[in-house]
Protein backbone atom coordinates (compact mmCIF):
# COMPACT_ATOMS: atom_id res chain seq x y z
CA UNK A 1 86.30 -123.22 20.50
CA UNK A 2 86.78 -125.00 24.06
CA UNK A 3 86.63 -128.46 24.93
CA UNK A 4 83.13 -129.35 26.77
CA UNK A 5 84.22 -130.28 29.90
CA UNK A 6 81.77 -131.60 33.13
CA UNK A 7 80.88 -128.99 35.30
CA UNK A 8 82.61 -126.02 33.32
CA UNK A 9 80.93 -122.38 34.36
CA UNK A 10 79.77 -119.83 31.57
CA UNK A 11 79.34 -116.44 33.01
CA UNK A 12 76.92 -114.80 30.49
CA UNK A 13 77.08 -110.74 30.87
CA UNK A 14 75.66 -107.69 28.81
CA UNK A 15 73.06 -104.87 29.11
CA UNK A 16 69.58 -105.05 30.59
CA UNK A 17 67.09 -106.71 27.76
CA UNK A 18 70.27 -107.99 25.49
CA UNK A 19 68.60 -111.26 25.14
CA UNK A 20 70.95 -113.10 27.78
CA UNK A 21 67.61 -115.81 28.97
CA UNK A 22 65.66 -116.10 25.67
CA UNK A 23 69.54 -117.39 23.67
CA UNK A 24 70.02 -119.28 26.75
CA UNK A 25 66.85 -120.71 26.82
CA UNK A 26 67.70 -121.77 22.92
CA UNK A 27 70.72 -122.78 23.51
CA UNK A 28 69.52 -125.11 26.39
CA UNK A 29 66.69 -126.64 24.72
CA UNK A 30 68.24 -127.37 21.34
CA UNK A 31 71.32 -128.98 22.84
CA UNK A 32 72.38 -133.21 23.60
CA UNK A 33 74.42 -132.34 26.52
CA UNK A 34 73.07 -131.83 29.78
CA UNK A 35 73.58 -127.88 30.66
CA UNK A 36 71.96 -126.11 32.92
CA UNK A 37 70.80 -122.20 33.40
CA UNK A 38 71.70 -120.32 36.76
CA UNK A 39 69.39 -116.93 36.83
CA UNK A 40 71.01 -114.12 38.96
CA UNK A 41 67.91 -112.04 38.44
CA UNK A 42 65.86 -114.42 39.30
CA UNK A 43 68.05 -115.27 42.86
CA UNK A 44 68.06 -110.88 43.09
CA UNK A 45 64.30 -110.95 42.98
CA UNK A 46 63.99 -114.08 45.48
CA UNK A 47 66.17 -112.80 48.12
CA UNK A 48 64.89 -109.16 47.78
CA UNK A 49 62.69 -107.04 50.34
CA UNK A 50 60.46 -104.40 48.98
CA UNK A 51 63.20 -101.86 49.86
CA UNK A 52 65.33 -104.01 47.72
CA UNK A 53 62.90 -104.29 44.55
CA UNK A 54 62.65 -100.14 44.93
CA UNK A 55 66.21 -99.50 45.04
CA UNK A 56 67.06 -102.18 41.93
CA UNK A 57 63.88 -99.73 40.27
CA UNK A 58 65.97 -97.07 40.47
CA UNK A 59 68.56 -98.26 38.04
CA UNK A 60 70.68 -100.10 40.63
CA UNK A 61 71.98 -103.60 41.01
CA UNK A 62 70.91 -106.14 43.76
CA UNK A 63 72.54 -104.73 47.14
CA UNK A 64 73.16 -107.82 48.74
CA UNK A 65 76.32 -109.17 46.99
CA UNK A 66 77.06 -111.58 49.68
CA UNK A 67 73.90 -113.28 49.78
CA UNK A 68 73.77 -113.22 45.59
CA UNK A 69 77.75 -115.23 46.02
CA UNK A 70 76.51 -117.64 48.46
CA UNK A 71 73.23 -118.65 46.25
CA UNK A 72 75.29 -118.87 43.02
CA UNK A 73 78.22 -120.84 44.50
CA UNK A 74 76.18 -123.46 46.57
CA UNK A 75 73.50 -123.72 43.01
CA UNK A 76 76.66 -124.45 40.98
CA UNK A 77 78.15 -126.85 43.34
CA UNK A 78 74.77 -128.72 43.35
CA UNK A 79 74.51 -128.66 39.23
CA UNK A 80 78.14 -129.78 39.14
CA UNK A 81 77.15 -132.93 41.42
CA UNK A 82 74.11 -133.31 39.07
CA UNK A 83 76.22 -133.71 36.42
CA UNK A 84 75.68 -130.60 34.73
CA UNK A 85 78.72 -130.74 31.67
CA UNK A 86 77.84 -126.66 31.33
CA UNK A 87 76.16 -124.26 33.84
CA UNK A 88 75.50 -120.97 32.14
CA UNK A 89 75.49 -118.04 34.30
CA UNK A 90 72.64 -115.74 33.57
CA UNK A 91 73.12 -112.74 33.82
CA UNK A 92 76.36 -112.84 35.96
CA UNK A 93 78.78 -111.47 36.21
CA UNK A 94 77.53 -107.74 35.98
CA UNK A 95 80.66 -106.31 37.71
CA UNK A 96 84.96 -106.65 38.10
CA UNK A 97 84.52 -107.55 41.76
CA UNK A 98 82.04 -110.31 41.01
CA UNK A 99 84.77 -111.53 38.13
CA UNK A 100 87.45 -111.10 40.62
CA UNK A 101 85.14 -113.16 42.45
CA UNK A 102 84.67 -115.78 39.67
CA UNK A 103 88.22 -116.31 39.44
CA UNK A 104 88.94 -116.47 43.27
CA UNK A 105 86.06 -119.56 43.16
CA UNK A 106 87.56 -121.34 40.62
CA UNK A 107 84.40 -120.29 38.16
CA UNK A 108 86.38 -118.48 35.35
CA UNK A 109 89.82 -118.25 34.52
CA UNK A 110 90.80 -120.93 32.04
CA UNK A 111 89.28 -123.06 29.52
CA UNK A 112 88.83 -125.99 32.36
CA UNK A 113 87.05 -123.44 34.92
CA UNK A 114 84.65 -121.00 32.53
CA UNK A 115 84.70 -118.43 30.59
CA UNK A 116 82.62 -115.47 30.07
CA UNK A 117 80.36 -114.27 26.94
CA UNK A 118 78.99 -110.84 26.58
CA UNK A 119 75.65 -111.20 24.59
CA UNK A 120 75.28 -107.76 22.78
CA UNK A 121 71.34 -107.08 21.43
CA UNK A 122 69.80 -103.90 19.95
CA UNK A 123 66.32 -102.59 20.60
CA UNK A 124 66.53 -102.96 24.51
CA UNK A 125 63.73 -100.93 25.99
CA UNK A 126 61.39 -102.31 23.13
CA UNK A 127 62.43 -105.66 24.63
CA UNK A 128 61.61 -104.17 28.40
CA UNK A 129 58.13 -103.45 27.08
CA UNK A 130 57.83 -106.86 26.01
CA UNK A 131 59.15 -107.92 29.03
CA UNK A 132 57.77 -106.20 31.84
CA UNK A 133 58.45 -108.26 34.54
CA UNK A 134 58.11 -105.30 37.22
CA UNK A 135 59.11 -102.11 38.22
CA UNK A 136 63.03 -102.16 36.88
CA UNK A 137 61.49 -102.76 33.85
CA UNK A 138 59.83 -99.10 33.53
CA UNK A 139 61.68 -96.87 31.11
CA UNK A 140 63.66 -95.13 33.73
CA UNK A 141 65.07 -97.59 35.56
CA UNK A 142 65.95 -99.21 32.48
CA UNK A 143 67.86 -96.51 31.33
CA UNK A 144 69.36 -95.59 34.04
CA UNK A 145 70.66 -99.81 34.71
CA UNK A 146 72.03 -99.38 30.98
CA UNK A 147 74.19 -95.98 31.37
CA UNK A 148 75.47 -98.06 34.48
CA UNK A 149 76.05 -101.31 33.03
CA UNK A 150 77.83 -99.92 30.13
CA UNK A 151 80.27 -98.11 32.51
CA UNK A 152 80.49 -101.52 34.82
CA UNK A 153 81.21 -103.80 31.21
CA UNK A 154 84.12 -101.17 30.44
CA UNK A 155 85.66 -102.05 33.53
CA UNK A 156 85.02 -105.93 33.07
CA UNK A 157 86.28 -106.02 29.83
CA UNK A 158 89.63 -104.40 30.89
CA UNK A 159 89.82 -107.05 33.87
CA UNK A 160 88.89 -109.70 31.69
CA UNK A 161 91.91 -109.01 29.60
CA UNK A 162 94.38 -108.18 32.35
CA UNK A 163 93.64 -111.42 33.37
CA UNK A 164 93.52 -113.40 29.81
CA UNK A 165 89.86 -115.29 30.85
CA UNK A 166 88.27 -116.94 27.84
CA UNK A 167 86.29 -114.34 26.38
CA UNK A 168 83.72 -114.22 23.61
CA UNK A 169 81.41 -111.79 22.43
CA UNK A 170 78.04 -112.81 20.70
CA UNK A 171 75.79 -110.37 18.62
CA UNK A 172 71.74 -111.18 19.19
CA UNK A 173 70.56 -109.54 16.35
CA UNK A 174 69.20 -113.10 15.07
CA UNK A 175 68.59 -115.49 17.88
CA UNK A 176 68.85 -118.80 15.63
CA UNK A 177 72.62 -117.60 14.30
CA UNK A 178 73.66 -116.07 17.91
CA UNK A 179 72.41 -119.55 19.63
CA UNK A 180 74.53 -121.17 16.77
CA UNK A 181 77.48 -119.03 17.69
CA UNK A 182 77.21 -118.87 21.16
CA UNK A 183 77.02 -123.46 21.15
CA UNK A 184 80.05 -123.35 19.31
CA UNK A 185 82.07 -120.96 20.88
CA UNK A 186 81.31 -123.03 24.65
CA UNK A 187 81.97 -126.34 23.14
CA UNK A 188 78.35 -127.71 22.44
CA UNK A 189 78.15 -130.73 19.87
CA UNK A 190 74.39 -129.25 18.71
């Protein structure tokens, strides 16, 4: 379990429709400290064209990485100076490069900077349906984001411990025990 400390980054990873926002959400709302929730989908859908939006509904990740950095870096910097004690990372990071990235920013690396948390779920395309948000929500694009994902988290996992980042891995198979787990293993007094 790590020490809460102001301002540390949690970069919360793992397929499309794991359950990443609705534990955060619980996690956030059932919590004394004062955390706050970066979304990178949501940042990917507010910086996106309609060519954008139709690529990302084929199965592929936001194209813009630069753009994506700059958002995330500048939001953190501004929940920091709000006083933020954790900012969870939503959905980020969904590659090595952007965990490379992480480190290079001072974001991950060591129990002071961040760690990471790969939030593992079941039933994802049930939870797409649910969902729906738009079109990389269809069944195909969704499919296609998870064979691609999974190949991406292989990679991140091996970075992740090539580089020893605190790493933790939280089953949503319950989302009252994986909020539970996932408080205790950032720190959270709950």
């Amino acid at each position: 379990m790590m020490k809460p400390m102001s301002g540390r980054v949690v970069g919360v990873f793992g397929l499309p429709c794991s359950g990443k926002s609705t534990l955060l959400k619980v996690v956030v709302e059932s919590s004394r400290e004062l955390l706050a929730t970066i979304s990178s989908g949501d940042f990917a859908r507010e910086l996106s064209t309609l060519a954008d939006t139709q690529y990302m509904a084929q199965g592929n990740l936001f194209p813009h990485e630069e753009k994506l950095r700059t958002k995330i870096l500048d939001t953190v910097n501004k929940r920091k100076a709000g006083g933020a004690e954790i900012i969870f990372l939503d959905g980020f990071p969904r590659t090595a490069d952007q965990i490379q990235w992480m480190v290079e920013n001072q974001l991950a690396g060591s129990e002071a900077e961040g760690c990471l948390v790969q939030i593992m779920g079941d039933k994802l395309l049930e939870r797409a349906k649910e969902r729906h948000r738009d079109s990389q929500d269809a069944v195909e694009a969704l499919q296609a984001k998870i064979v691609k994902q999974r190949h991406e988290i292989t990679l991140m996992d091996d970075l992740i411990h090539r580089m020893g980042i605190p790493y933790y891995m939280v089953m949503n198979y319950d989302l009252a025990i994986a909020a539970q787990i996932l408080a205790k293993f950032v720190g959270l007094k709950k």
